[in-house]
N, C-alpha and C. Protein backbone atom coordinates (compact mmCIF):
# COMPACT_ATOMS: atom_id res chain seq x y z
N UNK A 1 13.91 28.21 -12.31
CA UNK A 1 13.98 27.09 -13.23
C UNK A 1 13.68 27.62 -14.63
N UNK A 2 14.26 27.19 -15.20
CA UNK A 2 14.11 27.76 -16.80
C UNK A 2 13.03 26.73 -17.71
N UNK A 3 12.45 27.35 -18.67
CA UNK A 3 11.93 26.88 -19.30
C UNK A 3 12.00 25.53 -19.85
N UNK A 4 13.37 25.60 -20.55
CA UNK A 4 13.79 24.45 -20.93
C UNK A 4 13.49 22.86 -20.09
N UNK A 5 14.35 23.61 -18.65
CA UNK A 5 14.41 22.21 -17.66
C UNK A 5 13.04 22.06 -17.36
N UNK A 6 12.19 22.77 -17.57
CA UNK A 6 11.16 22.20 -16.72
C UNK A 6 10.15 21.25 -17.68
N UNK A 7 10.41 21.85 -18.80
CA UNK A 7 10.01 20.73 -20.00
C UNK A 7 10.35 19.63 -20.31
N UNK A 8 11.77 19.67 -19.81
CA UNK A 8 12.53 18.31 -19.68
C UNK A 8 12.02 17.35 -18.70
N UNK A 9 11.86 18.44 -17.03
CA UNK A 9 11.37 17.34 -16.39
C UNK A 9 9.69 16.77 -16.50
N UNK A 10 8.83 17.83 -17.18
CA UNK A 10 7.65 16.89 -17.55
C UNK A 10 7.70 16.04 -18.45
N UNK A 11 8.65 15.91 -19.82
CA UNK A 11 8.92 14.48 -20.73
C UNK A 11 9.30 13.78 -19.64
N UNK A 12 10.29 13.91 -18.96
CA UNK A 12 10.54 12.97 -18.11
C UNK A 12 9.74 12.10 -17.30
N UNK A 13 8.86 12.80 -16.70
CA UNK A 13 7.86 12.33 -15.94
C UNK A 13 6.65 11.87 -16.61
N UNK A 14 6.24 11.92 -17.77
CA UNK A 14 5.75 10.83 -18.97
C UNK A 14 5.92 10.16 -19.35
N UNK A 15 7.55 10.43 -19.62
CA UNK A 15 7.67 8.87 -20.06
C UNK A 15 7.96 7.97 -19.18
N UNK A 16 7.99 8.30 -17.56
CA UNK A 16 7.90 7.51 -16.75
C UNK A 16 6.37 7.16 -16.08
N UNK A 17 5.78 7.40 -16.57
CA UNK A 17 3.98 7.37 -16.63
C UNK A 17 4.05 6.26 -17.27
N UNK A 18 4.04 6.53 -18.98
CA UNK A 18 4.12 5.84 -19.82
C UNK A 18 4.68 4.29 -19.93
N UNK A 19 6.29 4.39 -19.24
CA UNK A 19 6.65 2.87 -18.91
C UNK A 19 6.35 2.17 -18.10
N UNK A 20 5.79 2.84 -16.84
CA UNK A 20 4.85 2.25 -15.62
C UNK A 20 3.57 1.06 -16.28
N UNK A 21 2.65 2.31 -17.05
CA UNK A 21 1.35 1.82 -17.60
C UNK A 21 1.83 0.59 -18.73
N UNK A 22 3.22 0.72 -19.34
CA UNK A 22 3.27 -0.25 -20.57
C UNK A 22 3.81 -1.59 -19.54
N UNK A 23 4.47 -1.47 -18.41
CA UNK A 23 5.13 -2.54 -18.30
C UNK A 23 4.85 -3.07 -17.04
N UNK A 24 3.84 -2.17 -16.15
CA UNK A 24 3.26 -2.58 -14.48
C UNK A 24 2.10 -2.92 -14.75
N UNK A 25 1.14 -2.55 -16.00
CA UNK A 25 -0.47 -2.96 -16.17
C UNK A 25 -0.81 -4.38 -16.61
N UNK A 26 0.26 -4.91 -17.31
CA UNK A 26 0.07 -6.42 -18.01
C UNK A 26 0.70 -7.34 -16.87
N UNK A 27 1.85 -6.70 -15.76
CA UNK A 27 2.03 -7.59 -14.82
C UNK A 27 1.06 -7.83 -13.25
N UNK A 28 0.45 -6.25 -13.34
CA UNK A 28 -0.67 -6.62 -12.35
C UNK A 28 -1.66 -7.73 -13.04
N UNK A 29 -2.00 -7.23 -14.22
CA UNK A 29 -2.66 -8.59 -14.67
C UNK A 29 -2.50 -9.98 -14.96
N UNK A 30 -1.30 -9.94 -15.04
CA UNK A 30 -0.96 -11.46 -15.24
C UNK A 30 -1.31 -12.14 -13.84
N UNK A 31 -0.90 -11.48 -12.97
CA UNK A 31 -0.78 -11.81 -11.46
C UNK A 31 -2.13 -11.92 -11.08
N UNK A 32 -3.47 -11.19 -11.62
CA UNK A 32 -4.69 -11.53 -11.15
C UNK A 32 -5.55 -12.76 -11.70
N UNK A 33 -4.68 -12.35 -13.12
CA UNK A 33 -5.34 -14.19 -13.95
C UNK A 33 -4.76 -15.31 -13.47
N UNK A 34 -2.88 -15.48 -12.58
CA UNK A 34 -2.84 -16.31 -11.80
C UNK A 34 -3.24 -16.91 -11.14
N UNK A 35 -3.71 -15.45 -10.42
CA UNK A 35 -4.46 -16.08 -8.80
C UNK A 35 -5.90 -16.75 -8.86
N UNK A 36 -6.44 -16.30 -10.09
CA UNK A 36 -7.59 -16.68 -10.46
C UNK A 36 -7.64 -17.94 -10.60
N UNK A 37 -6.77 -18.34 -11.47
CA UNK A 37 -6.25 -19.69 -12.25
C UNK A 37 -6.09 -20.26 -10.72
N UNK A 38 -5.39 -20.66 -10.01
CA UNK A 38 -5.23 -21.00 -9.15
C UNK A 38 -6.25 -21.36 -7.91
N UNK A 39 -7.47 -20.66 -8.39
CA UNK A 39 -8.68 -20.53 -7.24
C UNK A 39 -8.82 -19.95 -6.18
N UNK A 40 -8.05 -18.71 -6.05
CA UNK A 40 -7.99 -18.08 -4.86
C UNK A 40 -9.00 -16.66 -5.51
N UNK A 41 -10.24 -17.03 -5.04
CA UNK A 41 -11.67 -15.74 -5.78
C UNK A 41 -12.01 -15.29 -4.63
N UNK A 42 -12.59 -14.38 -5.11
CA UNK A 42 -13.24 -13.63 -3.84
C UNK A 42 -14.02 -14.18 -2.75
N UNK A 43 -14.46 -15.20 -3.04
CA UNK A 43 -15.17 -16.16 -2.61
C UNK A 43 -14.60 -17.16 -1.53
N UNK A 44 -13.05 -16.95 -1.76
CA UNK A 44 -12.25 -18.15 -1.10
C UNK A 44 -12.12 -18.10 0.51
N UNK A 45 -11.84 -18.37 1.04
CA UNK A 45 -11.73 -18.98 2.24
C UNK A 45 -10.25 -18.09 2.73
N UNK A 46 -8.92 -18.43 1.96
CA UNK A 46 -7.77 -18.05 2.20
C UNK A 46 -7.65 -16.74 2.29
N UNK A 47 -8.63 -15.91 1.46
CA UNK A 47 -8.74 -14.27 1.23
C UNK A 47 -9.43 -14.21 2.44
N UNK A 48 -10.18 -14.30 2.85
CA UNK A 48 -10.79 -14.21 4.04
C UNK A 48 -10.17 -14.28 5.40
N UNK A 49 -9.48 -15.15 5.57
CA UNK A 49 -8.18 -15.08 6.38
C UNK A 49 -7.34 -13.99 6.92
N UNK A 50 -6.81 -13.81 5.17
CA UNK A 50 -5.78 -13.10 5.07
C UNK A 50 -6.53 -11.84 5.53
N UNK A 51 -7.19 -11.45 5.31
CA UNK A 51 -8.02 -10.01 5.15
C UNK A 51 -8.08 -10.04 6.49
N UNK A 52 -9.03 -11.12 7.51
CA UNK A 52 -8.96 -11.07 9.01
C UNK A 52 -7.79 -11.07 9.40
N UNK A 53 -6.71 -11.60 9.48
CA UNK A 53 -5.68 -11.49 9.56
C UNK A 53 -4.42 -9.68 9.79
N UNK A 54 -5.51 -9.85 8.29
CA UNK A 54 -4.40 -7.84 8.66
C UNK A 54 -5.18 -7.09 9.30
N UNK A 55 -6.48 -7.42 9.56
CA UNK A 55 -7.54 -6.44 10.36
C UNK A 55 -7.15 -6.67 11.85
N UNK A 56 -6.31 -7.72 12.09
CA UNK A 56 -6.23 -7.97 13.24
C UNK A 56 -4.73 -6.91 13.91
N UNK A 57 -3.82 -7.32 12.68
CA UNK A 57 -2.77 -7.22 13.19
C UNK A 57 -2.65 -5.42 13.08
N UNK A 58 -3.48 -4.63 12.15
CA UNK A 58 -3.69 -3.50 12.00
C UNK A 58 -4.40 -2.89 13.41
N UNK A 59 -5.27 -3.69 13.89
CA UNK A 59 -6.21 -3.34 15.27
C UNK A 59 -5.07 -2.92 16.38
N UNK A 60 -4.08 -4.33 16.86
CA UNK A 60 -3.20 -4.76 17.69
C UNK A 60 -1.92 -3.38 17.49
N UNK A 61 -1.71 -3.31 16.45
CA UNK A 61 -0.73 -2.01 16.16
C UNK A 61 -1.20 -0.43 16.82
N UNK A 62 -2.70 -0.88 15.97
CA UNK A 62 -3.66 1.06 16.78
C UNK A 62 -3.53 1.37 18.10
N UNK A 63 -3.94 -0.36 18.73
CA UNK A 63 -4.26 -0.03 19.85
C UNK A 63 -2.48 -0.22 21.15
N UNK A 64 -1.95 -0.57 20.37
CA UNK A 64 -0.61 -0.40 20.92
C UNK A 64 -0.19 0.82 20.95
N UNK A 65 -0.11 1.69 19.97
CA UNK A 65 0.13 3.00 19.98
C UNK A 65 -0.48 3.83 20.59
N UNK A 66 -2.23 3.55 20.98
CA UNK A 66 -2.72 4.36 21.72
C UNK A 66 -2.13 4.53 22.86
N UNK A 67 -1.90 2.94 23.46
CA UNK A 67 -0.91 2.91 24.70
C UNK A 67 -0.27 3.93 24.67
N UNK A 68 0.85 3.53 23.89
CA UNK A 68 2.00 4.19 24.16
C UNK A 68 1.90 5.53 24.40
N UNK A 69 0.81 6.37 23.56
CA UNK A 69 0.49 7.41 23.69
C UNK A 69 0.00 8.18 24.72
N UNK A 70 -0.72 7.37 25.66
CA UNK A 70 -1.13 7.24 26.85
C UNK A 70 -0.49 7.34 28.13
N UNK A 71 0.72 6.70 27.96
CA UNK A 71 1.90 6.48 29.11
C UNK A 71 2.32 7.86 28.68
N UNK A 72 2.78 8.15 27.47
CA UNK A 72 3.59 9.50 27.85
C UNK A 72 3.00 10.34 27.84
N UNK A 73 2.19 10.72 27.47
CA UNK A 73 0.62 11.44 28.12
C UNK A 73 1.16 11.98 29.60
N UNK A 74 0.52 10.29 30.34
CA UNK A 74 0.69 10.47 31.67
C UNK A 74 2.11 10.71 32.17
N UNK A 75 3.21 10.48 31.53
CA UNK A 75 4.70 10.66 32.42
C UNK A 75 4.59 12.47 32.17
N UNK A 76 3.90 13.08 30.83
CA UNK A 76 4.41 14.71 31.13
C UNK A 76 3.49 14.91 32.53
N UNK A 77 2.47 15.20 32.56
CA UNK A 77 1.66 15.35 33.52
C UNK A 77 1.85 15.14 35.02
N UNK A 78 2.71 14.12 35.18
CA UNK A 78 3.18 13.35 36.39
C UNK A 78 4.49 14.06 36.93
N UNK A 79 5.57 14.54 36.17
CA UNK A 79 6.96 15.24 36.11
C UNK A 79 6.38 16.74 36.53
């Protein structure tokens, strides 16, 4: 890689830093003063849910895969 290009691709990759931070930082925030506005705080009830909710469905996934992991485990062993 030559000098040149590789300078090119670090501007590149700044100024895609750069438009991230100018134009993804004021929309994560808008979106947290929403939710705020709205009453959904840390405090809420619905976050709480939700949070049990993916802990659950995250659990149900692990332990599915362990399965699975398990059966074919046992089918090499068995063959």
């Amino acid at each position: 890689m030559t000098e040149r290009t590789a300078w090119s691709r670090d501007l590149a990759a700044l100024g895609f830093v750069g438009l991230a931070l100018c134009c993804g930082l004021p929309v994560l925030l808008a979106a947290g003063a929403g939710v705020t506005v709205l009453g959904v705080g840390l405090r809420s009830w619905t976050l709480i849910v939700a949070g049990t909710c993916a802990a659950i469905a995250g659990s149900v996934t692990w332990w599915r895969r362990q399965q699975r992991s398990r059966c074919e485990t046992s089918d090499h062993t068995l063959g």
